[in-house]
N, C-alpha and C. Protein backbone atom coordinates (compact mmCIF):
# COMPACT_ATOMS: atom_id res chain seq x y z
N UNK A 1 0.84 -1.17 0.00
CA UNK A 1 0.00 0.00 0.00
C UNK A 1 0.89 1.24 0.00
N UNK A 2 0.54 2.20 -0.85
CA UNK A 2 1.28 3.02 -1.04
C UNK A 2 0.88 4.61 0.21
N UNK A 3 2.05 5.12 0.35
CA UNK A 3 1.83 6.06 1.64
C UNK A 3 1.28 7.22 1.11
N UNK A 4 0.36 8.14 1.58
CA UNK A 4 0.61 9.42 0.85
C UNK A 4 1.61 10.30 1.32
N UNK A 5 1.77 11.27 0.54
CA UNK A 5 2.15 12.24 1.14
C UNK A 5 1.54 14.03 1.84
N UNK A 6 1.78 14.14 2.92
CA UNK A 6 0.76 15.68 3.37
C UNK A 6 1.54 16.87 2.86
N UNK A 7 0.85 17.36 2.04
CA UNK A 7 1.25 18.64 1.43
C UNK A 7 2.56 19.29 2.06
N UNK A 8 2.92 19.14 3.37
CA UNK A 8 4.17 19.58 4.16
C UNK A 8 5.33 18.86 3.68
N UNK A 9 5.01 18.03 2.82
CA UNK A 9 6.08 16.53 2.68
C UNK A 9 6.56 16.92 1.46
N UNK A 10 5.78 17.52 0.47
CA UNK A 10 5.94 17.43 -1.07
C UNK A 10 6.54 18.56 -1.43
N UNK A 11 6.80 19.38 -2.72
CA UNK A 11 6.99 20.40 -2.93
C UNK A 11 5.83 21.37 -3.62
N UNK A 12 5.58 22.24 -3.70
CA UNK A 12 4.30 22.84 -3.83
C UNK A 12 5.13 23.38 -5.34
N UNK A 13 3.82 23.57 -5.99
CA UNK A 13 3.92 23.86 -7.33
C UNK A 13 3.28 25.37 -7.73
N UNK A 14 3.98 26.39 -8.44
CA UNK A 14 3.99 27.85 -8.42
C UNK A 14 3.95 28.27 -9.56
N UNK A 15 3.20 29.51 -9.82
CA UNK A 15 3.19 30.36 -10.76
C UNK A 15 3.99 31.46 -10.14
N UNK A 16 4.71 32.12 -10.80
CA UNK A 16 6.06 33.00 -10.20
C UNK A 16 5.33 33.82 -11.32
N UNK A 17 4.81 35.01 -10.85
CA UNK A 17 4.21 36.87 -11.32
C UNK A 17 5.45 37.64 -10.59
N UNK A 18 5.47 38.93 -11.73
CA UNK A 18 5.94 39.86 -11.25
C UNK A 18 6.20 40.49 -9.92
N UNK A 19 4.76 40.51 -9.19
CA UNK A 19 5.06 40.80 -7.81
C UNK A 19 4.83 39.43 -6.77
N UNK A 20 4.84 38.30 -7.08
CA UNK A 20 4.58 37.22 -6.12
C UNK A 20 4.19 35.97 -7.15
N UNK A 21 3.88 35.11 -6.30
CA UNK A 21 3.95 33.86 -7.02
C UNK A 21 2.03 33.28 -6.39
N UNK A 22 1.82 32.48 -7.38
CA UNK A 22 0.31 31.79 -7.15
C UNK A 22 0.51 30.47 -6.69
N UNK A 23 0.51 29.91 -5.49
CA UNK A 23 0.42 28.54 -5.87
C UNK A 23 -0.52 27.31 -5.96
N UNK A 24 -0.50 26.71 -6.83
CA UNK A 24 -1.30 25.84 -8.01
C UNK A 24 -1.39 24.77 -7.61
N UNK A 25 -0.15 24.38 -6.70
CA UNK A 25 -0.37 22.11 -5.66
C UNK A 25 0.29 23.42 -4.78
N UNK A 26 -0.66 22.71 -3.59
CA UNK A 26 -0.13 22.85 -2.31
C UNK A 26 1.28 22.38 -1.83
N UNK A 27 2.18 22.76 -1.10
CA UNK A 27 3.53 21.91 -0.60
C UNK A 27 3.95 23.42 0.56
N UNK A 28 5.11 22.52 1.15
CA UNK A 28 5.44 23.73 1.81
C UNK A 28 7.14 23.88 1.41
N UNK A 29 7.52 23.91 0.68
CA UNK A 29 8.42 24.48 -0.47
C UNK A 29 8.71 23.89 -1.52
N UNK A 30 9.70 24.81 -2.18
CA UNK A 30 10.00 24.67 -3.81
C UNK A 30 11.58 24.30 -4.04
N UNK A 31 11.82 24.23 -4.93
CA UNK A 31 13.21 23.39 -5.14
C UNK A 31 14.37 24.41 -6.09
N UNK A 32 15.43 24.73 -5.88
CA UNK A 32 15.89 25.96 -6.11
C UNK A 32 16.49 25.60 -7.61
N UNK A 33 16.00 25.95 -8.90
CA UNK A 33 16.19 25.39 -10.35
C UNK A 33 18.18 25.27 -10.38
N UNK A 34 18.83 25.95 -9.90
CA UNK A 34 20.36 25.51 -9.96
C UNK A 34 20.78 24.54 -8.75
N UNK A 35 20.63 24.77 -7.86
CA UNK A 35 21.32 23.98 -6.50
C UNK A 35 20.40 22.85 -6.06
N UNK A 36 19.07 22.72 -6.29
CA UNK A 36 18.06 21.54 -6.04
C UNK A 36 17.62 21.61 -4.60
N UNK A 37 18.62 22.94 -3.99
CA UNK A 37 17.99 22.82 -2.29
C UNK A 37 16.89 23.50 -2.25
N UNK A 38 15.77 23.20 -1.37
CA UNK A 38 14.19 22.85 -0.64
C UNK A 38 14.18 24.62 -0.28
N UNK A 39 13.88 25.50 -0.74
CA UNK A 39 13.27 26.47 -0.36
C UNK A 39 11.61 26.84 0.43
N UNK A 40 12.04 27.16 1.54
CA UNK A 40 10.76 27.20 2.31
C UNK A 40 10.34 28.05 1.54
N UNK A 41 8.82 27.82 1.11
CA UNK A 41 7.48 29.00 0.90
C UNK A 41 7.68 30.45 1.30
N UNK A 42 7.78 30.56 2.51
CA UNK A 42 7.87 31.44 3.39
C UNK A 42 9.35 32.47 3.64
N UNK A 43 10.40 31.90 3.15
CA UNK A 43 11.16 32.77 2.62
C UNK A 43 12.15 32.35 1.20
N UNK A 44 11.03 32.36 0.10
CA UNK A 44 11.20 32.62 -0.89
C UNK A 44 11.27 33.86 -1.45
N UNK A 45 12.42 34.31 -1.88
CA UNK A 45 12.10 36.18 -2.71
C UNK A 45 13.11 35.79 -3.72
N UNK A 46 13.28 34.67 -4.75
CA UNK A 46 14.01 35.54 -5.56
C UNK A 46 13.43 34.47 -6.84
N UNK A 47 12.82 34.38 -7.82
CA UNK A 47 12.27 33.88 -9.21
C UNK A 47 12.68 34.77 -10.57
N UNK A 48 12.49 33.84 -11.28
CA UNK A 48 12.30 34.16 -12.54
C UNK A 48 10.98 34.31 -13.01
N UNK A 49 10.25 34.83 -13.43
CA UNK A 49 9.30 35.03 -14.18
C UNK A 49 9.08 34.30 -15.71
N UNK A 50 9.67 34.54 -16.30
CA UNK A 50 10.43 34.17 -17.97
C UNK A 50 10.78 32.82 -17.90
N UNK A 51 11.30 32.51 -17.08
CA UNK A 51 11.80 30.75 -17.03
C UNK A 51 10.66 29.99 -16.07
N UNK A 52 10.02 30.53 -14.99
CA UNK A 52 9.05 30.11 -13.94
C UNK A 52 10.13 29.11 -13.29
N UNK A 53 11.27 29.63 -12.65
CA UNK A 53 12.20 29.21 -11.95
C UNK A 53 12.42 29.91 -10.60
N UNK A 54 11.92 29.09 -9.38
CA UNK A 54 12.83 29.57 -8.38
C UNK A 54 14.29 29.43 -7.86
N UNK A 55 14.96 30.40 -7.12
CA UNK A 55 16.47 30.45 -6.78
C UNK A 55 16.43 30.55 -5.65
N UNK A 56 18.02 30.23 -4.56
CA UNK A 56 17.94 29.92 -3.19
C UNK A 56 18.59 31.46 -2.52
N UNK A 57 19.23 31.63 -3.40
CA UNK A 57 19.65 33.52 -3.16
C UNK A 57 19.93 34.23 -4.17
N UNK A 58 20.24 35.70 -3.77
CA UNK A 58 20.54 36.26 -4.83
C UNK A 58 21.41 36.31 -5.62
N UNK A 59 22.31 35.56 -5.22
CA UNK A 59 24.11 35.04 -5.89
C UNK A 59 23.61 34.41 -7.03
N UNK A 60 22.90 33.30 -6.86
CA UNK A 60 22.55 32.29 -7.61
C UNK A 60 21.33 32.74 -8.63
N UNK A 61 20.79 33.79 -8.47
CA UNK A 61 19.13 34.13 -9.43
C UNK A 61 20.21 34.87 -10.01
N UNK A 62 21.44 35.83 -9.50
CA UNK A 62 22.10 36.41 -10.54
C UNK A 62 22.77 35.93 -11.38
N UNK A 63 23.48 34.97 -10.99
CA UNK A 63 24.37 33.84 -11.91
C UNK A 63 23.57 33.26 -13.14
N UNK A 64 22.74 32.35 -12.65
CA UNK A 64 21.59 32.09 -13.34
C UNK A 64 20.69 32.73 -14.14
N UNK A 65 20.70 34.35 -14.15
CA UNK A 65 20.46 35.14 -15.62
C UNK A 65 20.94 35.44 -15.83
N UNK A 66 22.56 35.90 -15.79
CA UNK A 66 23.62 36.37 -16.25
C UNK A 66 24.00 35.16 -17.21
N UNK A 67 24.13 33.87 -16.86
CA UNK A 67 25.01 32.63 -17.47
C UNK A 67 24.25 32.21 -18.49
């Protein structure tokens, strides 16, 4: 039998807007598109819009549109 998982377990799935993001599956974070580390919901601030990519700081959202 297969387990579920509670929305706290999974990663939540996002629309990344200009001023904030929508999210579309519940989770309680997102996965950072270069480094793969677990970004809490809650202090997420740095996306792409254009790619619908989140980043884990600003080093890395800069690298990542610069590169």
């Amino acid at each position: 039998m297969a387990m579920l998982m509670s929305p706290a377990d999974r990663p939540a799935t996002l629309r990344y807007e200009p001023n904030g993001f929508r999210v579309l599956s519940p989770g309680k974070f997102v996965r950072c598109a270069v480094s793969g580390e677990p970004i809490a919901l809650d202090v997420l601030r740095y996306w792409s819009v254009v790619r619908q990519e989140a980043y884990a700081s600003c080093e890395i959202a800069t690298q990542r549109l610069l590169g």
